[in-house]
Protein backbone atom coordinates (compact mmCIF):
# COMPACT_ATOMS: atom_id res chain seq x y z
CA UNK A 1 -60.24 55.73 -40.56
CA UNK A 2 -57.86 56.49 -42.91
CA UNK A 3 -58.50 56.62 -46.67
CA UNK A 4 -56.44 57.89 -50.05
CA UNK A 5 -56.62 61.77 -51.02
CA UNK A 6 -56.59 64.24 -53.36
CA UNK A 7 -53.13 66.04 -54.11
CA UNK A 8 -53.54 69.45 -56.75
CA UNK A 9 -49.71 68.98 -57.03
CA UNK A 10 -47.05 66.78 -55.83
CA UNK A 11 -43.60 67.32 -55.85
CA UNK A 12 -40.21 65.43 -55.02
CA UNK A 13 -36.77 66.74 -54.09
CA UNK A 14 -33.62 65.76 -52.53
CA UNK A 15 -32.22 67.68 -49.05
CA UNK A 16 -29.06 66.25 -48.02
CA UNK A 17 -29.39 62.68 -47.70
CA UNK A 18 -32.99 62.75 -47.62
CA UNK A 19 -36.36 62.64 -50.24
CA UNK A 20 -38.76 65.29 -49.83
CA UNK A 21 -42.21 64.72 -51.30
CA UNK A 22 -44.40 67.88 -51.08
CA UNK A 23 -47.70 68.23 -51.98
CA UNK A 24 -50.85 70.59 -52.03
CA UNK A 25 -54.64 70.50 -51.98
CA UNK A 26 -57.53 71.67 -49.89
CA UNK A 27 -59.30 69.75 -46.98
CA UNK A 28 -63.35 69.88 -47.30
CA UNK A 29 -63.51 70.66 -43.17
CA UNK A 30 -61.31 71.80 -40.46
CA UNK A 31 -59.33 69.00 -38.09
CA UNK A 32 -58.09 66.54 -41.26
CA UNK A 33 -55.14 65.13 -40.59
CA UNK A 34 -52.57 64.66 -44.06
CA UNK A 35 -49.57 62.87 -44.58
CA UNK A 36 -47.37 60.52 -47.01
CA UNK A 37 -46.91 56.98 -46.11
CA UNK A 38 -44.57 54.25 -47.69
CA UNK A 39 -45.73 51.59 -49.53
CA UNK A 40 -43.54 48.69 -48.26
CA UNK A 41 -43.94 46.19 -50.87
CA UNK A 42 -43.64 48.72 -53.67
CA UNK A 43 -39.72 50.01 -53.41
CA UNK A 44 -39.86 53.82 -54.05
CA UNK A 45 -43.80 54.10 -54.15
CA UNK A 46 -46.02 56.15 -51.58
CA UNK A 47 -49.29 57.17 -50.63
CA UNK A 48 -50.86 60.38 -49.68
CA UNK A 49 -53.72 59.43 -46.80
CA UNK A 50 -56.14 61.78 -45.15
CA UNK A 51 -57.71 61.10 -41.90
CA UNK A 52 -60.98 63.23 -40.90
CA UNK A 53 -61.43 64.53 -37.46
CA UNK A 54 -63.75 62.90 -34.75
CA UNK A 55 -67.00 64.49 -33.66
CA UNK A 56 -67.96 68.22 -34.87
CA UNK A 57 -66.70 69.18 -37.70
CA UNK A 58 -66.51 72.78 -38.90
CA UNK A 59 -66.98 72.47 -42.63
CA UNK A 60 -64.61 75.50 -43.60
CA UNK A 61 -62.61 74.62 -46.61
CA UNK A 62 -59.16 74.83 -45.95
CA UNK A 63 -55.91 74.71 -48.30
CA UNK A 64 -52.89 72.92 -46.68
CA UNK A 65 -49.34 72.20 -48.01
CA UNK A 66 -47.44 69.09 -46.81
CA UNK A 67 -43.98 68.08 -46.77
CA UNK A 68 -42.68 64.80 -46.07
CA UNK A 69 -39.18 63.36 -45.63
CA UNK A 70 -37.71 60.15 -45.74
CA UNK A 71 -34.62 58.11 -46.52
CA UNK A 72 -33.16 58.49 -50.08
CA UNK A 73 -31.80 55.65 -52.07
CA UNK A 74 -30.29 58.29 -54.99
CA UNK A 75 -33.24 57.23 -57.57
CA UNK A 76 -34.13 59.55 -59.97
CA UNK A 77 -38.01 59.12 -60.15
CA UNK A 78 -40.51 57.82 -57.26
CA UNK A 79 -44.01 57.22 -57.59
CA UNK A 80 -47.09 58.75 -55.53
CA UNK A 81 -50.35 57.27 -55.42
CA UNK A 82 -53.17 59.29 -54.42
CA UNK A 83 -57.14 59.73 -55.02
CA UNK A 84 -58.30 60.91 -58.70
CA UNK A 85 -62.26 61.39 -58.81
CA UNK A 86 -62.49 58.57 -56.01
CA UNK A 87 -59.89 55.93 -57.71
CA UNK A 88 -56.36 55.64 -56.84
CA UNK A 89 -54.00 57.01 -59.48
CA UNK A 90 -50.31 56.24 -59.64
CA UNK A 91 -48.28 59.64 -60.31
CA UNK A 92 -44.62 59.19 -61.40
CA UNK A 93 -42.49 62.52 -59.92
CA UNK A 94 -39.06 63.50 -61.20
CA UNK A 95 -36.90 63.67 -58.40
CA UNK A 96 -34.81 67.56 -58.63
CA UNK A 97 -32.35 69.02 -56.82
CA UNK A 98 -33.58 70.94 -53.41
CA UNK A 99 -33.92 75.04 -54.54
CA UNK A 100 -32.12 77.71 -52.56
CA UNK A 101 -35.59 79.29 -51.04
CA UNK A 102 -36.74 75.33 -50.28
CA UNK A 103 -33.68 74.61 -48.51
CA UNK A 104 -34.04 77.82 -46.61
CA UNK A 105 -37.47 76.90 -45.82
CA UNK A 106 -36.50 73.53 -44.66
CA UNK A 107 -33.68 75.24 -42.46
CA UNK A 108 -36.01 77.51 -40.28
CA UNK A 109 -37.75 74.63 -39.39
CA UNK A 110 -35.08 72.57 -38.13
CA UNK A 111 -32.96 72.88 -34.98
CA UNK A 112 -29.67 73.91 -34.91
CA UNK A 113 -28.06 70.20 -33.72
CA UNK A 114 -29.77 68.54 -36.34
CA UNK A 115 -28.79 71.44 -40.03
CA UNK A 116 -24.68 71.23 -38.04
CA UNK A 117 -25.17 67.14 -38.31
CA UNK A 118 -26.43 67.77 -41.57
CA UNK A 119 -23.86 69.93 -42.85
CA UNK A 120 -21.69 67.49 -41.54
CA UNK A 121 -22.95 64.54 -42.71
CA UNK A 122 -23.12 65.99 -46.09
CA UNK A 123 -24.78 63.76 -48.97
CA UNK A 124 -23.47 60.29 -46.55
CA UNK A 125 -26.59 57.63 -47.15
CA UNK A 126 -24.88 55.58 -44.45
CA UNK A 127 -26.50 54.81 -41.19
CA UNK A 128 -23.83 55.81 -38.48
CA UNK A 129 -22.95 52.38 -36.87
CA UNK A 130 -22.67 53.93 -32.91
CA UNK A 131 -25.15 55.92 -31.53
CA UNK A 132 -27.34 56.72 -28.12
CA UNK A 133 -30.24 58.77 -26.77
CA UNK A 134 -31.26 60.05 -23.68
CA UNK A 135 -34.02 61.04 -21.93
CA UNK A 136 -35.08 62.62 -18.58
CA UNK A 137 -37.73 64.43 -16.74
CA UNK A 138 -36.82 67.76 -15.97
CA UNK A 139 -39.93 69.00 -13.29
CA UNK A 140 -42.70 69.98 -13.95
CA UNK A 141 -44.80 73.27 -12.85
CA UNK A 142 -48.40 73.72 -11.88
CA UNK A 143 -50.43 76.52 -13.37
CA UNK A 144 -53.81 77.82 -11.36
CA UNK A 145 -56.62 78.40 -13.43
CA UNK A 146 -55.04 77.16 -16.58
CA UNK A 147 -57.32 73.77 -16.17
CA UNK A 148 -60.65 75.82 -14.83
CA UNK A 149 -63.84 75.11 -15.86
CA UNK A 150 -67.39 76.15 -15.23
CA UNK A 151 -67.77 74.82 -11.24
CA UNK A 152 -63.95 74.94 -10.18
CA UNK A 153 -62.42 78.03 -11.87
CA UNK A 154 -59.17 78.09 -9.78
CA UNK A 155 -58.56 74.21 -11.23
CA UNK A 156 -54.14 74.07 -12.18
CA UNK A 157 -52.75 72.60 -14.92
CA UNK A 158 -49.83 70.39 -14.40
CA UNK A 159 -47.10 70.47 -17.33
CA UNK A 160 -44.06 68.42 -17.18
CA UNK A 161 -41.01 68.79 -19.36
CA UNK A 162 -38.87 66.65 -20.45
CA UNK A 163 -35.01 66.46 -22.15
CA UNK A 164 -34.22 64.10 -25.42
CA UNK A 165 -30.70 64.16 -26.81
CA UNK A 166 -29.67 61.58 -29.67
CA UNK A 167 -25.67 61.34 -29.93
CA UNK A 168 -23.08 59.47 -31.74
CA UNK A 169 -21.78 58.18 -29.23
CA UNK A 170 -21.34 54.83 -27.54
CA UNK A 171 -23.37 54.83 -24.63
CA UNK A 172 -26.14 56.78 -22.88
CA UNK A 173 -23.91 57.51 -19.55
CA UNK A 174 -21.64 59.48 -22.36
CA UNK A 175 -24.39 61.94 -23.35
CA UNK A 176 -25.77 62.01 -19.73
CA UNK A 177 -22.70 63.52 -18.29
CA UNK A 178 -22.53 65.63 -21.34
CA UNK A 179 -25.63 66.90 -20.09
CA UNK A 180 -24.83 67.30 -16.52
CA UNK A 181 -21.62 69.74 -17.65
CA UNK A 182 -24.17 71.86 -19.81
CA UNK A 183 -26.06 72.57 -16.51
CA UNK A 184 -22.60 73.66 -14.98
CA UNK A 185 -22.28 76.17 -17.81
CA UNK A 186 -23.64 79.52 -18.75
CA UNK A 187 -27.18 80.07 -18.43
CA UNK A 188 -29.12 76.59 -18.85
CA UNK A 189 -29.85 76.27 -15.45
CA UNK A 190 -31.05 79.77 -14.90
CA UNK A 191 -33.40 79.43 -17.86
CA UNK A 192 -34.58 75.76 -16.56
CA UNK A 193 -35.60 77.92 -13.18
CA UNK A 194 -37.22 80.33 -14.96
CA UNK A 195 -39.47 78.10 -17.47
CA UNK A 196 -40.25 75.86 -13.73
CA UNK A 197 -42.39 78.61 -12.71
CA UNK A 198 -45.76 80.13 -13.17
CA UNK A 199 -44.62 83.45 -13.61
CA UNK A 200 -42.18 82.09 -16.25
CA UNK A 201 -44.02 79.30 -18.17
CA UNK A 202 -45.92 81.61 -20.57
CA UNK A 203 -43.06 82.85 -22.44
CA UNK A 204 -42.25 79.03 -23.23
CA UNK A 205 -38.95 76.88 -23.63
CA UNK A 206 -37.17 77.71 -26.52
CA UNK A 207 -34.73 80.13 -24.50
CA UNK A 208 -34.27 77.17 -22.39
CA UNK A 209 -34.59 74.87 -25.69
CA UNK A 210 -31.53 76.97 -27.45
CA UNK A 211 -29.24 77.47 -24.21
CA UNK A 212 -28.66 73.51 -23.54
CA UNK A 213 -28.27 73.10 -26.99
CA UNK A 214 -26.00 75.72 -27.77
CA UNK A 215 -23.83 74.19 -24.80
CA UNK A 216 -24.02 70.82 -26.08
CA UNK A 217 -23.12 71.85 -29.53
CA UNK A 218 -19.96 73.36 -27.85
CA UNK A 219 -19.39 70.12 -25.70
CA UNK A 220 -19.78 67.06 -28.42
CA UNK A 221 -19.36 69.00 -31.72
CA UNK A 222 -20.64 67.18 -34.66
CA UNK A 223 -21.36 63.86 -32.46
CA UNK A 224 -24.63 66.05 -31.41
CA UNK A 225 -27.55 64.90 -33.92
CA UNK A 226 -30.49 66.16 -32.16
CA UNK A 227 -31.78 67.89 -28.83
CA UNK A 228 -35.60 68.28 -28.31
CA UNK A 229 -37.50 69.58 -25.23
CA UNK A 230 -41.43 68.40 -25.18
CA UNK A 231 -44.21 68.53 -22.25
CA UNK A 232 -46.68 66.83 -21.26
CA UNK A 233 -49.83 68.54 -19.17
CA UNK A 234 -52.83 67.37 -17.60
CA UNK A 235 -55.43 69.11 -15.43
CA UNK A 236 -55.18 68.32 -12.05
CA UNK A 237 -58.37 66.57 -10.46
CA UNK A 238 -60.27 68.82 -8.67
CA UNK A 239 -60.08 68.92 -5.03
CA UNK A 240 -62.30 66.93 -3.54
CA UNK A 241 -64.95 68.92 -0.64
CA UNK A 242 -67.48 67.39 1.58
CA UNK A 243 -70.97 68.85 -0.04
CA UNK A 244 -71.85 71.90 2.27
CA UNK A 245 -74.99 70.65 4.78
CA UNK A 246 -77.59 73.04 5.42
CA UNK A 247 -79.26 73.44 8.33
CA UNK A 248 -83.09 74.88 8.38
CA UNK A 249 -83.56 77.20 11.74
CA UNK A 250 -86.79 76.01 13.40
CA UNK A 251 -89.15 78.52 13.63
CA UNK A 252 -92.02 78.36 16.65
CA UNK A 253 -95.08 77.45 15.62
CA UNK A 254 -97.77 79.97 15.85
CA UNK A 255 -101.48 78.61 17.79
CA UNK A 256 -104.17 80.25 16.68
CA UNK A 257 -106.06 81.98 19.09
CA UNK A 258 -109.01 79.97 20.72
């Protein structure tokens, strides 16, 4: 259940078209789950919520730092509600201009589709009136031992991966054959191959990740908004064996002598 927390410090800033809120504090356990939410009814007003985690809880105090993002209107000011000694407290936050080590910060976490749309987007708060995304399932790979446990230690792990790509353009056949060109070019295939097998799942997708994006940078140019490669995994069920039967050996029975 989610309630209102406690922020030591909140803070508001513009990137590009967007308002940052950023905030700190310290969780009493390990597992909480943070995050700003928009108060609908209240234009420019939001909430900081904290969820705790289900079942055993480690209580280890533990500072975080959040950062949200959301549309910006251009206002000056917002407003922040969170907990003060148990009661909710409206906090009015200057909004300021992003600083050079924030926006850096804010770069390294973002893919390089979506700081080129971005840059070319510039300080535009206008939705883009055409625009499609596409999805597909790539393969997947199974990974012995990776789901073992206690009785069947050889037990796999099945991960599947998966393509996204968001576009401006006017259909979803348009970014689909932009796709199927990428995997004509370079080395996306060859890194799709390698990340599809066991010996090559460990080292992860993000050469895969940055080859099909780089290629689709290079194919649609600035009508490229996003490209993101997830998984999914699951442990496969374990094989089912008939229970072993054993058999006792009879053994003659001894007569005592008469």
């Amino acid at each position: 259940m989610s309630k209102l927390g406690h922020l030591d410090r909140i803070d508001a800033f513009e990137f590009a078209h967007y308002l940052c809120l950023s905030g700190q504090g310290s969780n009493p356990a390990l597992g909480w789950t943070n995050w700003f939410s928009a108060i609908d009814p209240i234009p420019n007003t939001w909430e900081f919520l904290q969820e705790p985690p289900a079942g055993a809880v480690l209580p280890v105090a533990m500072p975080f730092q959040i950062t949200g993002a959301f549309a910006s209107n251009g206002v000056k000011e917002v407003v922040v509600r969170h907990a003060l000694k148990g009661k909710p407290v409206d906090v009015r936050v200057q909004v300021r201009p992003i600083s050079r080590l924030e926006e850096e910060a804010i770069a390294a976490l973002m893919p390089a589709s979506a700081r080129s749309y971005l840059r070319h987007k510039g300080t535009d708060r206008t939705q883009p009136q055409e625009g499609a995304s596409f999805t597909m399932q790539l393969g997947s790979v199974d990974i012995p031992f990776a789901g073992c446990t206690w009785n069947d230690p050889p037990r796999a792990r099945r991960h599947v991966l998966h393509l996204a790509v968001d576009a401006l353009l006017t259909s979803v056949a348009d970014i689909e054959t932009a796709v199927l060109d990428a995997f004509k070019r370079g080395m996306v295939a060859a890194h799709l191959e390698t990340v599809l097998t066991p010996t090559g799942w460990p080292y992860g997708t993000q050469a895969f990740h940055d080859a099909i994006e780089a290629c689709l940078q290079t194919i649609l140019g600035e009508r490229l908004v996003s490209v993101r490669v997830t998984t999914t995994s699951h442990c496969l069920e374990a094989e089912q064996r008939p229970a072993p039967v054993h058999y006792l050996r009879s053994m003659p029975v001894l007569q005592a002598p008469a």
